[in-house]
Protein backbone atom coordinates (compact mmCIF):
# COMPACT_ATOMS: atom_id res chain seq x y z
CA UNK A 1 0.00 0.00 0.00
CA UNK A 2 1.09 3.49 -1.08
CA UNK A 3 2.38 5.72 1.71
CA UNK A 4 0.24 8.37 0.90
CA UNK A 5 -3.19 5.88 0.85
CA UNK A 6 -2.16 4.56 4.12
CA UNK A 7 -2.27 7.90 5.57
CA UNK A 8 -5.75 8.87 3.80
CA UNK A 9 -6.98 5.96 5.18
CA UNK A 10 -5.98 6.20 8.76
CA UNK A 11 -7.96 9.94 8.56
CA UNK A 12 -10.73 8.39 7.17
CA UNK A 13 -10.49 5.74 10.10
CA UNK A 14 -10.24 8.77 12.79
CA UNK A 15 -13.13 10.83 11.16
CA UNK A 16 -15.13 7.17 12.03
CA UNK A 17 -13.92 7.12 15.09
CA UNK A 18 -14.40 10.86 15.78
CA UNK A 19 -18.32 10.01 14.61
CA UNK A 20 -18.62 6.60 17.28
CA UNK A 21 -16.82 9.13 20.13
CA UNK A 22 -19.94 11.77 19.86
CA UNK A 23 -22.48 9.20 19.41
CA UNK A 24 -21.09 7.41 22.59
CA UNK A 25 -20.98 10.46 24.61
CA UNK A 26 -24.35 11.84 23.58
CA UNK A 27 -25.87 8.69 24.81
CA UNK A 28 -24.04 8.95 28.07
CA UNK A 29 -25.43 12.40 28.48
CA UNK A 30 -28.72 11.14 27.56
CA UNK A 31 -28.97 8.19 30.08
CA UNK A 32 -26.62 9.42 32.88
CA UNK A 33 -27.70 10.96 36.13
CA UNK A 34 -24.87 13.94 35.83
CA UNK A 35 -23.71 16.39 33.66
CA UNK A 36 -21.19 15.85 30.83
CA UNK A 37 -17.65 18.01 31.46
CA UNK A 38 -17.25 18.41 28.29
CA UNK A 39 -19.25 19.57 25.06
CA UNK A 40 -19.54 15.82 22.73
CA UNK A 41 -17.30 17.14 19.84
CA UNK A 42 -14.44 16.88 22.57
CA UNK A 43 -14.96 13.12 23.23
CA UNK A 44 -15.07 12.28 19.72
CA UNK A 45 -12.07 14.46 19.21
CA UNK A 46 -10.54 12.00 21.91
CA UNK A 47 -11.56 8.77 20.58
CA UNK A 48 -9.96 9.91 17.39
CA UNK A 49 -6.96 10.73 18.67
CA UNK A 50 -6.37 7.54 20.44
CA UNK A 51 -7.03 5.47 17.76
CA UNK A 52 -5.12 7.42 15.36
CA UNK A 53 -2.27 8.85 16.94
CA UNK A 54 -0.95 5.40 18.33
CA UNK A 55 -0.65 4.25 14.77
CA UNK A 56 0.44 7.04 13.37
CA UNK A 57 3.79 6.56 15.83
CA UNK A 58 4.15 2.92 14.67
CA UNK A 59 3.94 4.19 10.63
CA UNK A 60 6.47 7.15 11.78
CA UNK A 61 8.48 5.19 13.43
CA UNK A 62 8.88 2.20 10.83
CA UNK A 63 9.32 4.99 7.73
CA UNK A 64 11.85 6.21 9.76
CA UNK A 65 14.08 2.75 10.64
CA UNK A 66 13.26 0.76 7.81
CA UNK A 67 16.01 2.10 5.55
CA UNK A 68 18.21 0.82 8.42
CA UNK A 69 16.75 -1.94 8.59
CA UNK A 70 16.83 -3.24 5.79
CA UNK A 71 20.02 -2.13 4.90
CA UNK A 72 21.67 -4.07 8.05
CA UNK A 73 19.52 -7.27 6.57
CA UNK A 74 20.76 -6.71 2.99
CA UNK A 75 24.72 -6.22 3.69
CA UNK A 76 25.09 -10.35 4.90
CA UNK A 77 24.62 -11.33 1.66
CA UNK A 78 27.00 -8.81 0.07
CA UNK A 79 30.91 -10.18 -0.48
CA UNK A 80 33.58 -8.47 1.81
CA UNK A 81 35.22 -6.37 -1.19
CA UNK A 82 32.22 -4.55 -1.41
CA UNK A 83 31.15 -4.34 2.12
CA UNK A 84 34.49 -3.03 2.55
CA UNK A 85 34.79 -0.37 -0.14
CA UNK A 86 34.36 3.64 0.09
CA UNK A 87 30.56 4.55 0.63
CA UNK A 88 29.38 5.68 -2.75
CA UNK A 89 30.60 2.36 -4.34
CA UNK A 90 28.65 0.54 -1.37
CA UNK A 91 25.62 2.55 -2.04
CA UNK A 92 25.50 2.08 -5.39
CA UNK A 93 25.93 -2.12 -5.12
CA UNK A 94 22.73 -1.13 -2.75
CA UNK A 95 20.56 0.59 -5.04
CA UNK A 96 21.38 -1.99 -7.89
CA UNK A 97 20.07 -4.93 -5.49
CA UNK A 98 16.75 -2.36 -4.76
CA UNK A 99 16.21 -1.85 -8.36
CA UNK A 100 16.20 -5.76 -8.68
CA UNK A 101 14.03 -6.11 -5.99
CA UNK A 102 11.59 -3.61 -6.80
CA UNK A 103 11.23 -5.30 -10.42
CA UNK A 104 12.64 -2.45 -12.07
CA UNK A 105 16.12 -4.39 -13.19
CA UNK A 106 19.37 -3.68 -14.07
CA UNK A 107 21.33 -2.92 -17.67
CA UNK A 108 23.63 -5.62 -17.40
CA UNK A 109 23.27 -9.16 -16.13
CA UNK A 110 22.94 -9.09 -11.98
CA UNK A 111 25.32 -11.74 -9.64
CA UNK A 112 24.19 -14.58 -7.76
CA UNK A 113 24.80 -12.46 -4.76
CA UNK A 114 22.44 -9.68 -5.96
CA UNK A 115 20.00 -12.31 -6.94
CA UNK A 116 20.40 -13.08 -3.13
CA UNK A 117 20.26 -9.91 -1.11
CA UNK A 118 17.37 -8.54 -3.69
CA UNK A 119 15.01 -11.65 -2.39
CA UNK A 120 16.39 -11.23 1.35
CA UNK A 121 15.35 -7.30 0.55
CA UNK A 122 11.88 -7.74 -0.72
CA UNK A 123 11.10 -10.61 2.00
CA UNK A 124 12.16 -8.11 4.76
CA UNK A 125 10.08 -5.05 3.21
CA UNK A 126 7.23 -7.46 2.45
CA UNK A 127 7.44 -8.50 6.58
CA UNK A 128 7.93 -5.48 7.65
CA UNK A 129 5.13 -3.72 5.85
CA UNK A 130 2.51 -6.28 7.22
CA UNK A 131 3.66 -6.38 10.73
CA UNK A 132 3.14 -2.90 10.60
CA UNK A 133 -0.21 -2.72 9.42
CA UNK A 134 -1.17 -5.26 11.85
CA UNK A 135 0.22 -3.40 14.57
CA UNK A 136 -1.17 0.05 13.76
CA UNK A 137 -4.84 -1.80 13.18
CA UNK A 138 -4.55 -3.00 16.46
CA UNK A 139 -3.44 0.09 18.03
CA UNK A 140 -6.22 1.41 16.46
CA UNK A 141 -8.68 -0.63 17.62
CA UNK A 142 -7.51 -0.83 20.83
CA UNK A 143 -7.72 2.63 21.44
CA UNK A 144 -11.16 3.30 19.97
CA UNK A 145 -12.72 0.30 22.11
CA UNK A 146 -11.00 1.54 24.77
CA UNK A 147 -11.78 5.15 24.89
CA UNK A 148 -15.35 4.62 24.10
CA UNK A 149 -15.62 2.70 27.45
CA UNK A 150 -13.84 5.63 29.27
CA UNK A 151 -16.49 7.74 28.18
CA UNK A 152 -18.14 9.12 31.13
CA UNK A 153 -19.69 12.47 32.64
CA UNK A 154 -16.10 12.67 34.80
CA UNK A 155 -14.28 12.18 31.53
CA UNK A 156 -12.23 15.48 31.03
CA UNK A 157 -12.13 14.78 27.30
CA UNK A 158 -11.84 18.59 26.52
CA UNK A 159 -8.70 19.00 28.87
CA UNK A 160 -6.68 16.18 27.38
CA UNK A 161 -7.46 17.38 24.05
CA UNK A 162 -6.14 20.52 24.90
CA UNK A 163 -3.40 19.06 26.16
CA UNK A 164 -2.91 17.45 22.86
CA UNK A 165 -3.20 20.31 21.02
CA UNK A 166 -0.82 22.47 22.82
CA UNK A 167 1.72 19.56 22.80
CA UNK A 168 1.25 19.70 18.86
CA UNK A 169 1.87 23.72 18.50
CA UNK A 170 5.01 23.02 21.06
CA UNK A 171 6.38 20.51 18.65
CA UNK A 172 6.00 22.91 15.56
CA UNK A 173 7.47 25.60 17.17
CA UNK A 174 10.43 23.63 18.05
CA UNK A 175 10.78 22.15 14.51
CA UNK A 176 11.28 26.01 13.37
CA UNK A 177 13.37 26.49 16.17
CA UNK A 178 15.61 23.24 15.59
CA UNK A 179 15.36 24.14 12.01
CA UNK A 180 17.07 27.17 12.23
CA UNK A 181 19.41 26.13 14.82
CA UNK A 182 20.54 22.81 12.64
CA UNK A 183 20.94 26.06 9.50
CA UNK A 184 23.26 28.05 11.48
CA UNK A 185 25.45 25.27 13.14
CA UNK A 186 25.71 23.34 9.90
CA UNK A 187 26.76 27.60 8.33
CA UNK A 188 29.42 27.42 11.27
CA UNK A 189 31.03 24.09 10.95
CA UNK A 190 31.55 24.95 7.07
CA UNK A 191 32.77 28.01 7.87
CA UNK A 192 34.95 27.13 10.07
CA UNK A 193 37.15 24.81 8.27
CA UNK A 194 37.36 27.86 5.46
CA UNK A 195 38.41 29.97 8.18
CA UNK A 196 41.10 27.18 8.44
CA UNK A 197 42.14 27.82 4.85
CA UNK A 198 41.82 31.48 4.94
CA UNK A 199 42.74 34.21 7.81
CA UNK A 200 39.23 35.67 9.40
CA UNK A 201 41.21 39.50 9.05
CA UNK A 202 41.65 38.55 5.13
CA UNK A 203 38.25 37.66 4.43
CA UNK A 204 36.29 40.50 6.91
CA UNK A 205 38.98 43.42 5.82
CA UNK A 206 40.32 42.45 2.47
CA UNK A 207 39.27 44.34 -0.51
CA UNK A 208 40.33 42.09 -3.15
CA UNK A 209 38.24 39.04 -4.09
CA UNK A 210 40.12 37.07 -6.62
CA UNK A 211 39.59 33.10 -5.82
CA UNK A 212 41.48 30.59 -7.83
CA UNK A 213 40.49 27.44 -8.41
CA UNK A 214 43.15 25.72 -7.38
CA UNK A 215 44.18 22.16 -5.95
CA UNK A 216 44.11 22.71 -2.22
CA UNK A 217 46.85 22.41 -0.37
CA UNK A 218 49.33 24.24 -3.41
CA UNK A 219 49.20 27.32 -1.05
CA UNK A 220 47.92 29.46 -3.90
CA UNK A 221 44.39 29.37 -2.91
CA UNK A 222 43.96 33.28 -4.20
CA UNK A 223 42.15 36.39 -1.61
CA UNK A 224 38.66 36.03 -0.50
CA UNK A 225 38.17 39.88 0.45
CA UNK A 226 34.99 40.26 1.64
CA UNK A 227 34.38 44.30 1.31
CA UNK A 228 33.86 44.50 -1.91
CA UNK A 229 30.93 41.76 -2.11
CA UNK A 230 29.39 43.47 0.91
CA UNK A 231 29.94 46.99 -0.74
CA UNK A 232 28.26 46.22 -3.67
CA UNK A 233 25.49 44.16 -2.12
CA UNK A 234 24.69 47.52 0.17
CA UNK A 235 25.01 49.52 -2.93
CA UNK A 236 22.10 47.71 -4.39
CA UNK A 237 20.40 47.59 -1.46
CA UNK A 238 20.53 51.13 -1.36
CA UNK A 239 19.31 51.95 -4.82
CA UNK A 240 16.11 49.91 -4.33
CA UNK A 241 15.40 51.35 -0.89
CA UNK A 242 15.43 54.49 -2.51
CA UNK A 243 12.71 53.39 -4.61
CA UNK A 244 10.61 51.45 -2.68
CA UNK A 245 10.71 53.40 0.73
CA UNK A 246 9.47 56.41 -0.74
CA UNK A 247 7.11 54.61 -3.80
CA UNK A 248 5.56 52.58 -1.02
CA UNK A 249 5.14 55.03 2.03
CA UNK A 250 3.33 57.33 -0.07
CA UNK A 251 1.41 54.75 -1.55
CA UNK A 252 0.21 53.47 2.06
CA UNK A 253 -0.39 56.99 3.11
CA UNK A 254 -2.87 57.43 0.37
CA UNK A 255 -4.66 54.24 0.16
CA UNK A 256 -5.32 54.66 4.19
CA UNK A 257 -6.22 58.21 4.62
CA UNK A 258 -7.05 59.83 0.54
CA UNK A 259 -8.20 56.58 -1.38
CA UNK A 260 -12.04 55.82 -1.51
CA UNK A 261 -13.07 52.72 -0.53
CA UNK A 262 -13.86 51.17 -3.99
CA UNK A 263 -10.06 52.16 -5.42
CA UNK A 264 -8.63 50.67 -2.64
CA UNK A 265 -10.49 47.73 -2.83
CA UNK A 266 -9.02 47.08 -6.22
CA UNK A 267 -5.60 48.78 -5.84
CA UNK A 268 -4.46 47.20 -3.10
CA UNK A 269 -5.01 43.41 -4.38
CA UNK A 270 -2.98 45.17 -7.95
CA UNK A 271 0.07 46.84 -5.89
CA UNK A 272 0.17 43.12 -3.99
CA UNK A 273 0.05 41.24 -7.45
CA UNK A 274 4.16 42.42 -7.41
CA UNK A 275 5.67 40.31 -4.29
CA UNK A 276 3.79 37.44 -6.41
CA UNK A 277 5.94 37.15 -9.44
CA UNK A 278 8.80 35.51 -9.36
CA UNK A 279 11.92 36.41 -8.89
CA UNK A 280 13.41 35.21 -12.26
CA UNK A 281 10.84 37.56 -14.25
CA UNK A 282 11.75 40.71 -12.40
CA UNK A 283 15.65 39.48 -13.25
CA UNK A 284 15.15 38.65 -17.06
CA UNK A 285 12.79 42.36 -17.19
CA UNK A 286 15.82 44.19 -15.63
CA UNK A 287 18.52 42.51 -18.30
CA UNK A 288 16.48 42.90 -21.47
CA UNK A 289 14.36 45.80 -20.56
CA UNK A 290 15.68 48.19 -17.68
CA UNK A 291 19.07 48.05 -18.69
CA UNK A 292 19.50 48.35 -22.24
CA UNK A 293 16.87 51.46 -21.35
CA UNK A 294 19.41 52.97 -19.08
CA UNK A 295 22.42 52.49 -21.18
CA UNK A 296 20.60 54.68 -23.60
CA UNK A 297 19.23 56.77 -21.21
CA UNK A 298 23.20 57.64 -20.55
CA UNK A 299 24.45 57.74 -24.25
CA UNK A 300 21.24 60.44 -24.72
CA UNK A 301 23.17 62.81 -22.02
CA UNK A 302 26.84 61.93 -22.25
CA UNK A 303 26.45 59.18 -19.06
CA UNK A 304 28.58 56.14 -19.41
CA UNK A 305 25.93 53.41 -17.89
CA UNK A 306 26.14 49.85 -18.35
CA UNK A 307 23.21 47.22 -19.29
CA UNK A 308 24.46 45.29 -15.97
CA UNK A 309 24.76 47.55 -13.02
CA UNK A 310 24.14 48.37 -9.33
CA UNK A 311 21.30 50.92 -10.83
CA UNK A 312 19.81 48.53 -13.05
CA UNK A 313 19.49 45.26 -10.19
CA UNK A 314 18.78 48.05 -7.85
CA UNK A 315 16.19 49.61 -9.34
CA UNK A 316 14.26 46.59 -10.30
CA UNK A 317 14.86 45.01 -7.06
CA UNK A 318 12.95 48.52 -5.50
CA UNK A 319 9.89 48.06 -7.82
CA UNK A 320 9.81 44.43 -6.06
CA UNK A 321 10.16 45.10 -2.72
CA UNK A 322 7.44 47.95 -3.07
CA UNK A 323 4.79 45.62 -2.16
CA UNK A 324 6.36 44.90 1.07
CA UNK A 325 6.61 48.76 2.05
CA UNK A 326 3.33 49.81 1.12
CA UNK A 327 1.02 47.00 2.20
CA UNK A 328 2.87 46.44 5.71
CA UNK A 329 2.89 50.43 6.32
CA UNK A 330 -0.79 50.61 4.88
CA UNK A 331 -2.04 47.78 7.90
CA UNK A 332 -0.30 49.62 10.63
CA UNK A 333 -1.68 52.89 9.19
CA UNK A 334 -4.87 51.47 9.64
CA UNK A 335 -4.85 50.34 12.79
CA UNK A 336 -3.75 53.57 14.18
CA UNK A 337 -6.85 54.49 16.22
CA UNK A 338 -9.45 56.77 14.98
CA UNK A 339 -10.03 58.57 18.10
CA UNK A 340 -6.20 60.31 17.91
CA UNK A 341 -7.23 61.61 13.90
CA UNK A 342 -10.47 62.73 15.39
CA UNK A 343 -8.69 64.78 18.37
CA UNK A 344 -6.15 66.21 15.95
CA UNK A 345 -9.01 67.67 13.67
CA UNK A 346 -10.57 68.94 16.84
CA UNK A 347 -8.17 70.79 17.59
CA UNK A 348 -8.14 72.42 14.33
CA UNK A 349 -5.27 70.29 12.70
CA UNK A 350 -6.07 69.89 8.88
CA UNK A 351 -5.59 66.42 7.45
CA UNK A 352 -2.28 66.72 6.11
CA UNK A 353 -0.73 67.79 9.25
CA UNK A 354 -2.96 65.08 11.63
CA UNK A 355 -0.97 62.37 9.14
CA UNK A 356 2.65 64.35 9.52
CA UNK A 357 2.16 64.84 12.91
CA UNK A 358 0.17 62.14 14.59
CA UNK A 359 -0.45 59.11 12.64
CA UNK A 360 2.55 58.97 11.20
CA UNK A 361 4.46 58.86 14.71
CA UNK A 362 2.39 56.66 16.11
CA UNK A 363 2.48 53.65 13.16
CA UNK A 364 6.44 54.84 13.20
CA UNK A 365 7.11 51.16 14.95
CA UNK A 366 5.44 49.28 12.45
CA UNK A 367 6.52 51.33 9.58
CA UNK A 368 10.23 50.84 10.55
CA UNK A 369 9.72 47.56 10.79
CA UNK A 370 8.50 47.14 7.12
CA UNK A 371 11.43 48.86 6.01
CA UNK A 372 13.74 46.75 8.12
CA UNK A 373 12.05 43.51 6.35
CA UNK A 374 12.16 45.04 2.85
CA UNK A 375 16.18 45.82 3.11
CA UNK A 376 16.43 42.00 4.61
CA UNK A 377 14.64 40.83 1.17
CA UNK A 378 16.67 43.09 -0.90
CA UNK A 379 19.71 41.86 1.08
CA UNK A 380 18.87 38.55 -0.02
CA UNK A 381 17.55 38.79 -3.20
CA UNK A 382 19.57 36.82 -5.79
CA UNK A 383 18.17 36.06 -9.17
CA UNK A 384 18.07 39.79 -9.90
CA UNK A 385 20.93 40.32 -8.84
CA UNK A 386 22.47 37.13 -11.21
CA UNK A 387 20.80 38.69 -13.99
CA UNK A 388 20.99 42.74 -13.71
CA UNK A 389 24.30 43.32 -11.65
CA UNK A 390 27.19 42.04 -12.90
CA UNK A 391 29.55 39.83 -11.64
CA UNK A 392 32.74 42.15 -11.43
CA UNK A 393 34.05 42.02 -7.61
CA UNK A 394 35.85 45.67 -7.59
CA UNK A 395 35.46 47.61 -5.06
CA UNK A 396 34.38 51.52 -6.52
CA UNK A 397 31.57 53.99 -5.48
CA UNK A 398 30.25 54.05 -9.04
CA UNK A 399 26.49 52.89 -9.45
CA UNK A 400 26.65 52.98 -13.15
CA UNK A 401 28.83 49.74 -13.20
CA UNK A 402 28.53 46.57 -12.47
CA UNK A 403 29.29 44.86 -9.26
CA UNK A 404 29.14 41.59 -7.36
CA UNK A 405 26.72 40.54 -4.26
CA UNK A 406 27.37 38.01 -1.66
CA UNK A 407 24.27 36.29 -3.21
CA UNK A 408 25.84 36.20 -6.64
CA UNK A 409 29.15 35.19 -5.14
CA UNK A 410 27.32 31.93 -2.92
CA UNK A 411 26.24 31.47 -6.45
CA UNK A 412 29.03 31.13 -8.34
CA UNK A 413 31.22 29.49 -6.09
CA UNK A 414 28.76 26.48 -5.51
CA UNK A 415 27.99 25.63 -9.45
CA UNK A 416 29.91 23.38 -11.64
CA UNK A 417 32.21 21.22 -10.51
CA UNK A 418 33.67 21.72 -7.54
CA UNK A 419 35.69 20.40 -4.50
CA UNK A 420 33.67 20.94 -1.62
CA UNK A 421 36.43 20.43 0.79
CA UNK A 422 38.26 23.35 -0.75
CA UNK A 423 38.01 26.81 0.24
CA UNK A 424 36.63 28.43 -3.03
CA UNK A 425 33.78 26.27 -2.55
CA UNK A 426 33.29 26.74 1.60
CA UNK A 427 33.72 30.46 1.12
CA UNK A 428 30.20 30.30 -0.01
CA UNK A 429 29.47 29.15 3.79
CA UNK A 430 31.13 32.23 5.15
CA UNK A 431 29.16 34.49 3.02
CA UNK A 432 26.16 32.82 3.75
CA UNK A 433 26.96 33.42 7.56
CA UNK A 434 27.30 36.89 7.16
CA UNK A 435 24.18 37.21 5.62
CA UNK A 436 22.48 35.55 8.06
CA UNK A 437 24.40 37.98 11.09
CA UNK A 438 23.49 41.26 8.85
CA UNK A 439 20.10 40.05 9.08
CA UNK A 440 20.13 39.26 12.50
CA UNK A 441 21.41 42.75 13.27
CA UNK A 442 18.27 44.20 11.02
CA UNK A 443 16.18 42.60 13.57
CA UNK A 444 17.61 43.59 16.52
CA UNK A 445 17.32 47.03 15.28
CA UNK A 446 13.88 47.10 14.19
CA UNK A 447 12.99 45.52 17.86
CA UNK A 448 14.67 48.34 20.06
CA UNK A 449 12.98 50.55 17.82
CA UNK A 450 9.94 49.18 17.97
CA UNK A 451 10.14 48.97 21.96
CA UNK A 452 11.30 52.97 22.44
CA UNK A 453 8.48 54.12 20.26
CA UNK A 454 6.06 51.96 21.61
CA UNK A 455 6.19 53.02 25.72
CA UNK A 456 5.79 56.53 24.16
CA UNK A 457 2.23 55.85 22.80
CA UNK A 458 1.12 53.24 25.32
């Protein structure tokens, strides 16, 4: 049985069992001298989660030790030569033997031994498979006869599926948690064996990058000067905060104080339509349209700009981000209470000068904050970048050439064919580190800022 119809059926089994939970405790309530704790939807709720949870574990649990498993059943019938060689020549003997087993064959004409272990395989996956049906069917049986006898007016099903419940949202939160822990220690290990390579003072302070793709350990590994991929990622980042902040603050202001209702019913949705294409579009738009329209744009009044530059991935990457500015501003605009316009105008404020003076101050926290996120996306962007920017790591003040990002750098150093045990390939670790500190710094930022304006308006 598929994975994916085992699962469909074990919902269909708990949305039974849910059903034979609220029948059970309605007749309880019906026949019983007191009163039910809990409303009936919570008992069937129960009943379904002790029938299906249980075997959920089991079908967890085998999906995630059958690989082992198996593979510890499979390797006794392998010869010692390849038991014993490196691991992708050992994993490759292992996916012949499942192709044989799984019917799907091999080009050339398998071994006895293969023959062998492919039988062993499919006799352990067939076993396997049914003693875990049989156990989850009786887990799940157990636990629906078993609940529907606990079923009684004491019964506090609603608390222990509350419990439940709570224990669920803990376990997502610490999956993002763990998630982004595991990200940042697996960044730090790689980093630190290029740190190994390379001096941390050469690669925070040097302004040369110029890798070479060398064998390691010749001692020519080349510089890995970080300043000018940071320089030109900041230059970009500054050219399309320049666009959006101002685009997209106005545009909030006026679809939350000026706009009617029916324009901003349809304008808003339109403006949003922009953080919805991807990435890849706005990159291809900036190198065949943007650019070759500023290069002329320069020839037209004696300006030497190039197709590829900070200006073109900049300003492309602004017209992106504008979404971000406008409809984050626009809900804290919003939500700015009415009673603080209406005392403004009292006091003989016009409209202009009631947005200048008070709403703008008080969304200020939530405003800053949308800015903060939109220069964390621009930080990050790539594809434009790949597309509009360049790739020429110089350091210069010029916006009319081209330059290099950090994202275009993580880019280039992990395609093609590359050692990932040398350091022009675990550079792209360090950069991605940085990244992730820069944007940790945005954050802390936006937070003290958010905290000094708020006491002032609570």
């Amino acid at each position: 049985m598929n994975n994916w119809l085992l699962v469909c059926v074990l919902l269909i089994t708990m949305g039974f069992a849910y059903q034979f939970g609220l029948a059970r405790s309605k007749s309880v309530a019906a026949g019983g001298p007191g009163r039910m704790h809990s409303r009936p939807g919570y008992y069937g709720l129960l009943v379904a989660l002790w029938c299906g949870v249980p075997a959920l574990a089991v079908f967890m649990l085998w999906s995630a030790f059958e690989p082992n498993i198996i593979r510890a059943s499979v390797m006794e019938y392998l010869p010692a030569e390849v038991v014993s060689a490196d691991g992708s020549q050992l994993n490759v003997a292992l996916r012949r033997i499942e192709n044989i087993a799984s019917g799907f064959g091999v080009s050339d004409q398998p071994a006895e031994y293969e023959l062998r272990a492919a039988e062993r395989m499919s006799a352990v996956q067939q076993t396997g498979r049914l003693s875990m049906y049989g156990l989850m069917a009786v887990l799940g049986v157990a636990g629906l006869v078993l609940t529907l006898r606990r079923i009684t007016p004491n019964l506090r099903a609603r608390n222990q599926v509350e419990s439940v419940v709570k224990a669920l949202l803990v376990a997502c939160s610490a999956i993002a948690v763990f998630t982004t822990v595991g990200i940042v220690l697996s960044m730090i290990g790689e980093a630190t064996k290029f740190f190994s390579f390379v001096s941390p003072l050469d690669f925070f302070f040097g302004t040369v990058w110029n890798p070479r793709f060398s064998t390691v350990g010749t001692g020519d590994q080349g510089q890995f000067g970080l300043i000018p991929l940071l320089w030109g990622t900041i230059m970009v980042s500054i050219v399309a905060m320049l666009i959006a902040v101002p685009v997209g603050l106005m545009t909030a202001i006026y679809m939350a104080e000026y706009a009617p209702g029916w324009l901003r019913s349809m304008a808003k949705p339109v403006i949003e339509v922009l953080a919805g294409i991807p990435t890849i579009v706005y990159g291809f738009f900036a190198l065949v349209t943007v650019g070759p329209f500023f290069h002329g744009l320069g020839q037209m009044i004696g300006i030497d700009i190039r197709a590829t530059s900070a200006l073109t991935a900049g300003v492309v990457m602004g017209i992106m981000i504008i979404p971000f500015v406008s409809s984050l501003s626009d809900d804290i605009i919003t939500q700015v209470p009415k009673a603080m316009r209406d005392g403004s105008l009292g006091l003989g404020a016009t409209k202009s000068e009631t947005i200048r003076n008070v709403v703008l101050p008080a969304a200020l926290p939530g405003i800053v904050g949308a800015f903060l996120l939109a220069a964390s996306r621009a930080i990050g962007e790539t594809m434009i970048v790949v597309l509009a920017a360049g790739n020429s790591p110089v350091l210069h003040a010029n916006p009319f050439e081209a330059v290099s990002t950090v994202t275009v750098t993580i880019v280039n150093q992990l395609t093609g064919d590359t050692d990932f045990a040398s350091p022009q390939s675990l550079v792209a670790f360090a950069l991605g580190l940085t990244l992730f500190v820069i944007t940790l710094g945005l954050n802390v930022v936006a937070l003290y800022i958010v905290r000094k304006y708020r006491e002032q308006y609570e």
